[in-house]
Protein backbone atom coordinates (compact mmCIF):
# COMPACT_ATOMS: atom_id res chain seq x y z
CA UNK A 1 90.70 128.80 95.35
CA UNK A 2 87.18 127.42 94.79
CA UNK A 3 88.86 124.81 92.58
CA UNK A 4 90.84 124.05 94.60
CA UNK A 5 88.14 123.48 97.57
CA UNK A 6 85.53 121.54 95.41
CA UNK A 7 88.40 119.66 94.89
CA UNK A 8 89.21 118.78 98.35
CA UNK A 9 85.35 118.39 99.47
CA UNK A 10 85.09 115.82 96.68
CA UNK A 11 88.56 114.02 98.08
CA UNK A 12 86.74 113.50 102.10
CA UNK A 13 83.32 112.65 99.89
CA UNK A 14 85.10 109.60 98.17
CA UNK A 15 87.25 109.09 101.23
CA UNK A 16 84.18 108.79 102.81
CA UNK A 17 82.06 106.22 100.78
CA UNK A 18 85.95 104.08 100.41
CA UNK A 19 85.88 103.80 104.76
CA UNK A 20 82.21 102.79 104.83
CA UNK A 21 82.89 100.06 101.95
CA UNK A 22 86.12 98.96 104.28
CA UNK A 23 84.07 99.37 107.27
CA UNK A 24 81.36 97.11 105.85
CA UNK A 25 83.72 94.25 104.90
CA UNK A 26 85.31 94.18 107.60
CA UNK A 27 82.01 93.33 109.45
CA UNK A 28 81.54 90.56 107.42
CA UNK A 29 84.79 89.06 107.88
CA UNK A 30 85.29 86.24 110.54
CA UNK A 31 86.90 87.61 114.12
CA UNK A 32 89.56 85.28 113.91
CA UNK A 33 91.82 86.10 111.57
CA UNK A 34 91.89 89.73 113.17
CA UNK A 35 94.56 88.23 116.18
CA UNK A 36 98.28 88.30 114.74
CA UNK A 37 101.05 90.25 112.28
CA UNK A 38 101.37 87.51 109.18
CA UNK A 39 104.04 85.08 109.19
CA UNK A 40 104.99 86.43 106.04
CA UNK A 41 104.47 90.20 106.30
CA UNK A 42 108.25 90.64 106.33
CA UNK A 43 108.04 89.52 102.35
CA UNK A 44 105.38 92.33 101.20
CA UNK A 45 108.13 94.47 99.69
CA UNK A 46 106.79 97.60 98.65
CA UNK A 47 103.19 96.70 99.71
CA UNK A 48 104.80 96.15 103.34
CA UNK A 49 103.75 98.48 106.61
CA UNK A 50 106.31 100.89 107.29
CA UNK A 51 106.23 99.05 111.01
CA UNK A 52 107.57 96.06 109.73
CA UNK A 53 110.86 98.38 109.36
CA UNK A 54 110.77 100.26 112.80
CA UNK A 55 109.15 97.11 114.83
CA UNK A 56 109.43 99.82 118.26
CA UNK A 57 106.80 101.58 116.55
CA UNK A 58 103.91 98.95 116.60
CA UNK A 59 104.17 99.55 120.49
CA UNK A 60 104.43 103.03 120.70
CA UNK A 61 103.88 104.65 117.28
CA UNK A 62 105.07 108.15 118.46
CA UNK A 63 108.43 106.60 119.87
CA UNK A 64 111.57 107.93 118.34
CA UNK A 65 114.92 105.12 118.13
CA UNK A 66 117.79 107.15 119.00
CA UNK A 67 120.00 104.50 118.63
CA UNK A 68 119.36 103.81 115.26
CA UNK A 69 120.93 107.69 114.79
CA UNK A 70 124.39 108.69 114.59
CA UNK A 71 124.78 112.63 115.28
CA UNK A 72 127.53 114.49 115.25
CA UNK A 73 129.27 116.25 118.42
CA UNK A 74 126.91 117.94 120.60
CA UNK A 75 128.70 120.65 120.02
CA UNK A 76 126.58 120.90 116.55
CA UNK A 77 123.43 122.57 115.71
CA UNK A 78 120.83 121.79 112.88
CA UNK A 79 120.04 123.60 110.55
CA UNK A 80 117.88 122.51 107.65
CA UNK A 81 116.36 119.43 107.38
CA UNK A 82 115.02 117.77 103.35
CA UNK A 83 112.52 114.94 103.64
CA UNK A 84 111.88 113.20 100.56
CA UNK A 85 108.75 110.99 101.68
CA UNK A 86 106.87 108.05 99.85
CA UNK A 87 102.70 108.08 100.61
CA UNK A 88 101.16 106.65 102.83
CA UNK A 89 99.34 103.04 102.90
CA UNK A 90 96.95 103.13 99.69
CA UNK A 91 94.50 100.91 98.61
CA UNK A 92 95.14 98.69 95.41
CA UNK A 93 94.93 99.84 91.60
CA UNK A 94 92.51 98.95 89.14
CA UNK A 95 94.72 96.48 87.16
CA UNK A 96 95.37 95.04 90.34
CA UNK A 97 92.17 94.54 92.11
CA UNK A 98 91.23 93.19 88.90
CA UNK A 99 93.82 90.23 89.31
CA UNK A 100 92.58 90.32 92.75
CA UNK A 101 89.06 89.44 91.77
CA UNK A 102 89.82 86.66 89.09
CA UNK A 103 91.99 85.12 91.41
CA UNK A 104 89.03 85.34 94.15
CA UNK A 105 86.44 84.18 91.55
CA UNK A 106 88.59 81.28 90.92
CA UNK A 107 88.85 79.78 94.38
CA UNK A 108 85.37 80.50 95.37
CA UNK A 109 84.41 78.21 91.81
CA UNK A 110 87.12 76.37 92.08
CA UNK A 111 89.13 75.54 94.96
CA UNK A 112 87.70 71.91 96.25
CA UNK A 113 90.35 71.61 99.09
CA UNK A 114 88.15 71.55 102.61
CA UNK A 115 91.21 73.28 104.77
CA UNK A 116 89.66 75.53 107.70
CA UNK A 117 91.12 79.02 105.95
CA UNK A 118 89.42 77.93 102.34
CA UNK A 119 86.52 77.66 104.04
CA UNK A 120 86.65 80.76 105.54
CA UNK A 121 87.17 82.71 102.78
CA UNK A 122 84.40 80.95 100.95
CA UNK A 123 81.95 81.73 103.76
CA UNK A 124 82.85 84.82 105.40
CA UNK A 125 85.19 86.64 103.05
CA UNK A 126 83.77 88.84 100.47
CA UNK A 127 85.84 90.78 97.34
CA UNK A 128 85.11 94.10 98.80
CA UNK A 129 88.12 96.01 96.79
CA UNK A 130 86.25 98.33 93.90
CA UNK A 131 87.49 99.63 91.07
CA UNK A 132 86.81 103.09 91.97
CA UNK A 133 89.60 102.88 94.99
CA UNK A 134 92.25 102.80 92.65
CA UNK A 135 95.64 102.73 94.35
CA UNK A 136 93.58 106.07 96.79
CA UNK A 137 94.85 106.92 100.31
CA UNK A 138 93.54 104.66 102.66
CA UNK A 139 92.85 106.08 106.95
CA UNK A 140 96.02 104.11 107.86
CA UNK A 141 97.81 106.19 104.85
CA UNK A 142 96.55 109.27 106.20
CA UNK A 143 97.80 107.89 109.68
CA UNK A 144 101.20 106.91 108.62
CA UNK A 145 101.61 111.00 107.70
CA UNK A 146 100.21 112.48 110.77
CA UNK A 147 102.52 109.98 113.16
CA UNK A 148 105.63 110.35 111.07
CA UNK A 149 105.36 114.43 111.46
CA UNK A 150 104.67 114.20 114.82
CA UNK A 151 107.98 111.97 115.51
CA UNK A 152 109.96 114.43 112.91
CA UNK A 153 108.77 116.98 115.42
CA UNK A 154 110.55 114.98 118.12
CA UNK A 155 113.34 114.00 116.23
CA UNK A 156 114.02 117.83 114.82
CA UNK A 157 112.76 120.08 117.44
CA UNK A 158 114.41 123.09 116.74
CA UNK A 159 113.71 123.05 112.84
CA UNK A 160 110.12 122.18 113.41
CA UNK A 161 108.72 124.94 115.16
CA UNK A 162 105.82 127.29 115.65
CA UNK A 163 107.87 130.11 114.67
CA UNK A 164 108.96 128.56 111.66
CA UNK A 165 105.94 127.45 110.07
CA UNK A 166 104.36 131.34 110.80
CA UNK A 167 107.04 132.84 108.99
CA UNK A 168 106.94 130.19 105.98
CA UNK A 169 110.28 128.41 106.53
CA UNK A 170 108.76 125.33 106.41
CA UNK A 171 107.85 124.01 102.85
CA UNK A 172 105.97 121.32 101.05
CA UNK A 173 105.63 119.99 97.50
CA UNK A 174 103.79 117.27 96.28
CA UNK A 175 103.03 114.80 93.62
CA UNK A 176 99.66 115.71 91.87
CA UNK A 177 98.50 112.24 92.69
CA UNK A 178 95.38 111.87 95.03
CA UNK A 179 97.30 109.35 97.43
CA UNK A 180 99.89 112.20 97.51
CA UNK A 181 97.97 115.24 98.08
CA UNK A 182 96.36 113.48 100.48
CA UNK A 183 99.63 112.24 102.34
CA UNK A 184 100.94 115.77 102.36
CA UNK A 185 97.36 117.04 103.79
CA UNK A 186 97.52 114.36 106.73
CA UNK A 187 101.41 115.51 106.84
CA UNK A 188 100.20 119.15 107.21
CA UNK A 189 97.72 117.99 110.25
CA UNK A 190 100.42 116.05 112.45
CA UNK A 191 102.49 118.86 111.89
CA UNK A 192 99.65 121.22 113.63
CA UNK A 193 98.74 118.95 115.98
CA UNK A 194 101.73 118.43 117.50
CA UNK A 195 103.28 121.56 117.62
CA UNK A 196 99.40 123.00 118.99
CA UNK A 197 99.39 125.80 115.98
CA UNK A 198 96.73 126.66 112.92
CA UNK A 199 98.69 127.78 109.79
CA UNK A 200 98.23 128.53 105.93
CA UNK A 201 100.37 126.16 104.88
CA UNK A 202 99.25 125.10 101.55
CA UNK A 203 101.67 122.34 99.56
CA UNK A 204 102.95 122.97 96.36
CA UNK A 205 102.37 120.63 93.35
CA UNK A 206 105.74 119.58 91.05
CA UNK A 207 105.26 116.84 89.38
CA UNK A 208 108.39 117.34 87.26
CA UNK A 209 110.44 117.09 90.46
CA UNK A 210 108.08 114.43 92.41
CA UNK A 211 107.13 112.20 89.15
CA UNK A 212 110.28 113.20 87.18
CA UNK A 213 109.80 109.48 85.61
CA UNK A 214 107.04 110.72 83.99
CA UNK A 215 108.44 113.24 82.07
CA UNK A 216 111.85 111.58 80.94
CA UNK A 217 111.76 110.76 77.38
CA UNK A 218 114.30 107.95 77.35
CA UNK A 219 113.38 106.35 80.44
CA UNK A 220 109.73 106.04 79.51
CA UNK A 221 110.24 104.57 76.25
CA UNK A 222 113.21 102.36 76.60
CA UNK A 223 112.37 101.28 80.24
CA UNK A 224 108.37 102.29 81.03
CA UNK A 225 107.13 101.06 77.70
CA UNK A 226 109.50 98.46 77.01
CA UNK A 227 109.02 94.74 77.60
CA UNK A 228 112.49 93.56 76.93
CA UNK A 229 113.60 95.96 79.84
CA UNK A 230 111.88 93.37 82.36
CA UNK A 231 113.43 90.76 80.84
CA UNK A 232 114.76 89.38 83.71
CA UNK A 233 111.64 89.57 86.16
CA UNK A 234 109.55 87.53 83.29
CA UNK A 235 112.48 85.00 83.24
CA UNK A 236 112.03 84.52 86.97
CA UNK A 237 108.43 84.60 86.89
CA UNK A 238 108.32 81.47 84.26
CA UNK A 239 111.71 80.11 86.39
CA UNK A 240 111.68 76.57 88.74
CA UNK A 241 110.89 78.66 91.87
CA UNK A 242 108.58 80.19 90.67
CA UNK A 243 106.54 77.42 89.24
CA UNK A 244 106.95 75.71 92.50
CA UNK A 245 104.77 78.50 94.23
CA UNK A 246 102.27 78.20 91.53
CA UNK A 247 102.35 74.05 91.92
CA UNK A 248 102.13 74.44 95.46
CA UNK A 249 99.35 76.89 95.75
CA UNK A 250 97.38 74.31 93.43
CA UNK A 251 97.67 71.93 95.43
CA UNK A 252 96.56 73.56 98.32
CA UNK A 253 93.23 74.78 96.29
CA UNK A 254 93.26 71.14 94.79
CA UNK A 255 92.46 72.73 91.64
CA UNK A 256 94.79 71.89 88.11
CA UNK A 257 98.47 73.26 87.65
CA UNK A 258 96.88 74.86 84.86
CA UNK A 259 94.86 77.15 86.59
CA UNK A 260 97.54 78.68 88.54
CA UNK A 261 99.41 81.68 86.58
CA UNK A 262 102.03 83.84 88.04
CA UNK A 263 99.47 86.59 88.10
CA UNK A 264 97.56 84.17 90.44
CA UNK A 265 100.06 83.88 93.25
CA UNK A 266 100.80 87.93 93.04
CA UNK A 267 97.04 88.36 93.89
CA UNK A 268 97.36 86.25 96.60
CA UNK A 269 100.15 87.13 97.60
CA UNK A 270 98.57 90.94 97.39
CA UNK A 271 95.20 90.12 99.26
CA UNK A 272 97.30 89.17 101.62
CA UNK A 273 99.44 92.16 102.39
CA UNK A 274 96.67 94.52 101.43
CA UNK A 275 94.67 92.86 104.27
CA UNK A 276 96.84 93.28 106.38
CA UNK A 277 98.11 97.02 105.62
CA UNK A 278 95.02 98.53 105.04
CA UNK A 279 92.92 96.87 108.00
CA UNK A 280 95.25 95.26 110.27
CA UNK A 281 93.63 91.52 109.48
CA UNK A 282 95.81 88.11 109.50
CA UNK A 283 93.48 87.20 106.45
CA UNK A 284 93.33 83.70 105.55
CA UNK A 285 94.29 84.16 102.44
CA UNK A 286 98.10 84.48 104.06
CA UNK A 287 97.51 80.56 104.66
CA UNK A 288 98.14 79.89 100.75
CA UNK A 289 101.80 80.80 101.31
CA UNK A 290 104.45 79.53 103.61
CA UNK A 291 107.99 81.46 104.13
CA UNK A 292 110.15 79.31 101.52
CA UNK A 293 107.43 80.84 98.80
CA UNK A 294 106.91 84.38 100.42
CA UNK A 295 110.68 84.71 99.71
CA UNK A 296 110.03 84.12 96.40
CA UNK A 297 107.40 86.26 95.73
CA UNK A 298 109.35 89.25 97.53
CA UNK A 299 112.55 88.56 95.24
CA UNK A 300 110.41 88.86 92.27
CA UNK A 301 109.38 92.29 93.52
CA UNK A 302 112.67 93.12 93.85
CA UNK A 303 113.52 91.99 90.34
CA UNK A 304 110.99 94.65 88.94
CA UNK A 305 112.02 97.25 91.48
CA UNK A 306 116.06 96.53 90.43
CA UNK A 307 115.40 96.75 86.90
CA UNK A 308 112.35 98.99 86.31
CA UNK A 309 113.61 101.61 88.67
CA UNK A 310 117.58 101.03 90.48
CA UNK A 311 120.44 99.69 89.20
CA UNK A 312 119.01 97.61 85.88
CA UNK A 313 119.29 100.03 83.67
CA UNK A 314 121.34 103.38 84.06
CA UNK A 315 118.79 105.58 82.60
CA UNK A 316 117.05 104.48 86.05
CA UNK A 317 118.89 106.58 88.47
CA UNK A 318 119.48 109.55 85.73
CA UNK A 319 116.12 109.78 85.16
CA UNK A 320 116.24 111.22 88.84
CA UNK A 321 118.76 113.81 87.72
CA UNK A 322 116.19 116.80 88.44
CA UNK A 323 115.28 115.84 91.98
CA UNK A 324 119.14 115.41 92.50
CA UNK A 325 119.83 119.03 91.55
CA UNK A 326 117.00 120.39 93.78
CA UNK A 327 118.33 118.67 96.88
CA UNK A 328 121.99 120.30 96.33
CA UNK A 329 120.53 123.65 95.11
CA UNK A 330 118.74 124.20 98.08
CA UNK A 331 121.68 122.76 100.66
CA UNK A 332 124.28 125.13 98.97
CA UNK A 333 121.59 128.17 99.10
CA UNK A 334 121.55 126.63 103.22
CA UNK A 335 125.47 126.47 103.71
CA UNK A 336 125.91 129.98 101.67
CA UNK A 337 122.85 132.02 104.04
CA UNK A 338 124.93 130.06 107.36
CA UNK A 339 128.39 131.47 105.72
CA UNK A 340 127.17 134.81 105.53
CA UNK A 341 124.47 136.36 107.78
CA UNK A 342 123.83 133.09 109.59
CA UNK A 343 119.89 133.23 108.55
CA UNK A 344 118.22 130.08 107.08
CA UNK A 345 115.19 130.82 105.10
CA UNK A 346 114.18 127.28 104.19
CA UNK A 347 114.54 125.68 107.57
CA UNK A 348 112.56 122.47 106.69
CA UNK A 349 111.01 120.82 103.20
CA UNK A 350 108.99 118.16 102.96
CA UNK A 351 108.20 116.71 98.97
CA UNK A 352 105.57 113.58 98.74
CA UNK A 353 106.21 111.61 96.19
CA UNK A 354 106.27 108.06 95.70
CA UNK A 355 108.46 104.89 95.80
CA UNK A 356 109.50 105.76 92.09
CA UNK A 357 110.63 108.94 93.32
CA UNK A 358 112.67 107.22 95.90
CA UNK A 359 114.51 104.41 94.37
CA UNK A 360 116.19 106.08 91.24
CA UNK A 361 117.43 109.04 93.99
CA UNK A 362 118.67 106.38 96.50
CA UNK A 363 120.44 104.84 93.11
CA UNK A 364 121.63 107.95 91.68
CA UNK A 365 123.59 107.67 95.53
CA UNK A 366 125.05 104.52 94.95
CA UNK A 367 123.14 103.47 97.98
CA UNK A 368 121.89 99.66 98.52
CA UNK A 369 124.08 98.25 95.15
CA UNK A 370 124.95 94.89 95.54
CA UNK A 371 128.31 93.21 94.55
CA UNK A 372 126.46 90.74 92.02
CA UNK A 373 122.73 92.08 90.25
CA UNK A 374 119.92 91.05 91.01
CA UNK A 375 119.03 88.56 88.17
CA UNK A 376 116.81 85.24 87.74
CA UNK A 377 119.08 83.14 87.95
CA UNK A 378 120.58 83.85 91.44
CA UNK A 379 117.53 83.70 93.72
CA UNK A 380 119.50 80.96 96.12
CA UNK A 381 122.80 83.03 96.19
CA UNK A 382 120.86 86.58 97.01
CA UNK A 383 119.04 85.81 99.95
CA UNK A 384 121.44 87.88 101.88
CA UNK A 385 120.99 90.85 99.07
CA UNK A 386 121.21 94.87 100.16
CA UNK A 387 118.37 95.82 98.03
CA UNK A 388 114.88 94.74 99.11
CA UNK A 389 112.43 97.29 98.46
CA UNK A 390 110.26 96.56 101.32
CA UNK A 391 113.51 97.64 103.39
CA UNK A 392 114.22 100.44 101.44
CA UNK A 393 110.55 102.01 100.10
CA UNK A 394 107.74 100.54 102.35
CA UNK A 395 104.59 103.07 102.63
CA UNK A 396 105.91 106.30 104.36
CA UNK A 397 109.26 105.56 103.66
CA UNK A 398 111.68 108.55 104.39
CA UNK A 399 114.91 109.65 103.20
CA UNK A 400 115.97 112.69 105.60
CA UNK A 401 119.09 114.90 104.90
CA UNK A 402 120.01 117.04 107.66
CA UNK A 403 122.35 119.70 107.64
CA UNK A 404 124.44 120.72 111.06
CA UNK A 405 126.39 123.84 111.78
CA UNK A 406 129.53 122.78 113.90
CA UNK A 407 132.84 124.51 114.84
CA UNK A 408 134.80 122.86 111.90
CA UNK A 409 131.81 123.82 109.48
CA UNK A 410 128.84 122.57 108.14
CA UNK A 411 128.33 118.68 108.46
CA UNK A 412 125.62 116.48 106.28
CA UNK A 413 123.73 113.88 107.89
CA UNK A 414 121.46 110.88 105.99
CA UNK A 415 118.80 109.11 107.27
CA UNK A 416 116.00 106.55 105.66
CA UNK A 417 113.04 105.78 107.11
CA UNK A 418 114.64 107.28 110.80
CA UNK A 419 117.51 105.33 110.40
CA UNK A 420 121.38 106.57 109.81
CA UNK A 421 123.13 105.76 106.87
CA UNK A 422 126.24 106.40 105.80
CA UNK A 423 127.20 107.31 102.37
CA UNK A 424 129.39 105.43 100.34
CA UNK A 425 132.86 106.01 100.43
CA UNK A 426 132.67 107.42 103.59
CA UNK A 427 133.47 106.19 107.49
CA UNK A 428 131.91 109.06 109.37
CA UNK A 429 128.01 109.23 109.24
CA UNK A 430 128.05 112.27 109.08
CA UNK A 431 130.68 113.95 106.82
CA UNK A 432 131.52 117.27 106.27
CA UNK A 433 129.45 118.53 103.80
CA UNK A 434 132.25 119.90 101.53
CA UNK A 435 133.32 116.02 101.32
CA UNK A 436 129.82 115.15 100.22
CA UNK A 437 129.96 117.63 97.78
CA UNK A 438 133.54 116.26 95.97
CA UNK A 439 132.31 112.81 96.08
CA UNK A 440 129.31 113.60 94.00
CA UNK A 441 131.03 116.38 92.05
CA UNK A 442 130.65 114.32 88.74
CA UNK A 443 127.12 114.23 89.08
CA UNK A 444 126.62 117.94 90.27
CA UNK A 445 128.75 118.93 87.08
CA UNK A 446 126.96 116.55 84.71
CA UNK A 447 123.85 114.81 85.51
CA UNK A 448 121.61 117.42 83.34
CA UNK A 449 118.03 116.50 83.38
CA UNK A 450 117.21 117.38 80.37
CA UNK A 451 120.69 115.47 78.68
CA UNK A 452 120.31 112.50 79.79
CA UNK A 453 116.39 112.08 78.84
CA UNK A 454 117.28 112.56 75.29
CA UNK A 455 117.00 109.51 72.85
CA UNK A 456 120.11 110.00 71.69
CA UNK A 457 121.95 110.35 74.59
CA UNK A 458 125.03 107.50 75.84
């Protein structure tokens, strides 16, 4: 326990210095560019704002869609609801704010072009991200947590309760990341705050079920640690399109073709969304890219999402075997306790993970596949694709199972990020839950964890 609260006092110290760093940048930056959503924020993939995905929400951030939902008949009733959640907003990595800064450097040196937004960055703009942040939860991360419990609340009323969360039927694991602990702390507070109750609710860390990636043998070293498993992404990256960004953002600085690299135009294109997601600013540095390059930037995101983490490789998705088997193992313990003495125990759990926790699950689903993959060759033919991360896995991003007693049985419900879907192979959003079961029997009966991270397994 004393652990565990130095911990947490030394979390709100760093938090602390972090908001006074933003807070002092942002002083320094011109008023101007503080006025409009980018042009381009569409395009940030999995650096986007979870708003960009529910647009009702930048006007009313506790509003709930209900016509983005498909229930069943009224005549139903819920009872248990899974959320599988990504972070909140967080503020670069190292290896990236290092890109950031070179890129920075470069223009300030450099860039000889006198257009208004150069200037502006040269005068008013100054590389405020530290090493020390570190990919750490940012206040709008926190935010995203609080607000998204507080419209669960709305959206699940009768699962998120006071009496449930003082008798422990609500539950939460997390990553052992910072950004994650943090999430599911903020999480924990919107809970409280909206339902007007204090609880011990104290969240769980499993980071074989939230970074399962971590821990699969196969998937880290013929995927994680293998360059020829990105193949595709650093055919893209030295492609025509491509190298049309970089010649384009060169001559915009005025500076040599040379100079550009495609690590160049990803810190742009990062300083940009980061900008943007961490302090609500229309930076300048969104000037250096116009919609035709945007798209390219967010396909080449997708790339390294597709084959680093979906439907590139199949030890992707199986490396999510583990998380798989805890969703059904708890929904069968839900369906048994409502086929016998009617009494949930689990009525709600949350798990904070990240958008590598996400994507091989949604995968391991079948969901958002594509008739043709996502390769570098087809940029022009996929701009109409399924899979775009920023869609799928922006900060936040939420894939809610619900599970409804009705008069013909027990009926299973999906939802990302507060929207329905509907599995494959089925019409009705929400199936009977038997159904769901039979059309993933093949992975309930084989998908072992532990199998399919082997070396030697095919």
């Amino acid at each position: 326990m004393v652990k565990q609260v130095v911990t947490t006092m030394c979390f709100v110290l760093f938090h602390c210095i972090i908001s006074y760093w933003a807070f002092m940048s942002s002083c320094s930056i011109h008023s101007s560019t503080k006025t409009s959503i980018p042009a381009i924020a569409r395009y940030f993939g999995t650096k986007g704002r979870y708003e960009e995905v529910n647009t009702h929400l930048i006007d009313d951030i506790l509003a709930i869609n209900n016509s983005l939902v498909k229930l069943p008949s009224s005549t139903c009733s819920e009872i248990h609801l899974t959320a599988i959640v990504r972070h909140g907003t967080r503020f670069p990595t190292t290896k990236n704010i290092k890109k950031m800064r070179d890129f920075y450097d470069l223009v300030v040196r450099n860039a000889t072009n006198n257009l208004k937004y150069l200037s502006e960055i040269k005068s008013h703009w100054e590389m405020w991200y530290k090493d020390e942040m570190d990919g750490r939860l940012v206040d709008k991360g926190r935010e995203d947590h609080r607000y998204l419990a507080q419209r669960l609340i709305r959206w699940f009323p009768s699962l998120l309760t006071k009496d449930n969360l003082r008798n422990g039927r609500v539950n939460l694991t997390t990553s052992s990341k910072h950004r994650c602990v943090n999430s599911t702390i903020a999480f924990r507070e919107g809970l409280m705050t909206g339902l007007g109750i204090e609880v011990e609710l104290e969240p769980a860390v499993n980071d074989a079920l939230m970074r399962y990636f971590d821990q699969c043998e196969r998937f880290v070293k013929e995927v994680e640690n293998n360059k020829s498993a990105l193949e595709e992404v650093k055919r893209f990256n030295e492609g025509p399109e491509m190298k049309r960004v970089m010649e384009k953002m060169a001559d915009r600085l005025e500076v040599p073709y040379t100079s550009i690299t495609d690590d160049s135009v990803e810190a742009a294109f990062y300083l940009c969304a980061y900008e943007f997601t961490i302090r609500k600013v229309n930076s300048p540095w969104c000037q250096l890219f116009d919609e035709v390059d945007a798209q390219v930037m967010e396909y080449s995101g997708d790339l390294k999402q597709y084959w680093k983490r979906s439907y590139g490789h199949d030890i992707n998705s199986k490396s999510s075997c583990i998380l798989f088997h805890d969703l059904f193992h708890r929904l069968n313990q839900v369906v048994s306790q409502i086929n016998s003495d009617g009494t949930v125990l689990q009525a709600v759990t949350v798990q904070v993970g990240h958008a590598e926790t996400l994507i091989p699950l949604l995968t391991l689903l079948d969901l958002f596949k594509d008739d043709t993959p996502l390769k570098s060759t087809n940029f022009a033919t996929q701009q109409n694709r399924t899979f775009r991360s920023g869609h799928i896995v922006p900060y936040a991003a939420n894939l809610l199972v619900v599970l409804y007693k009705c008069p013909e049985g027990v009926r299973m419900g999906v939802r990302l990020n507060e929207k329905s879907l509907t599995l494959p192979g089925f019409a009705d959003p929400v199936p009977m839950y038997e159904d769901v079961m039979k059309r993933y029997r093949a992975l309930l009966d084989g998908c072992d964890q532990e199998t399919v991270c082997k070396m030697n397994y095919t």
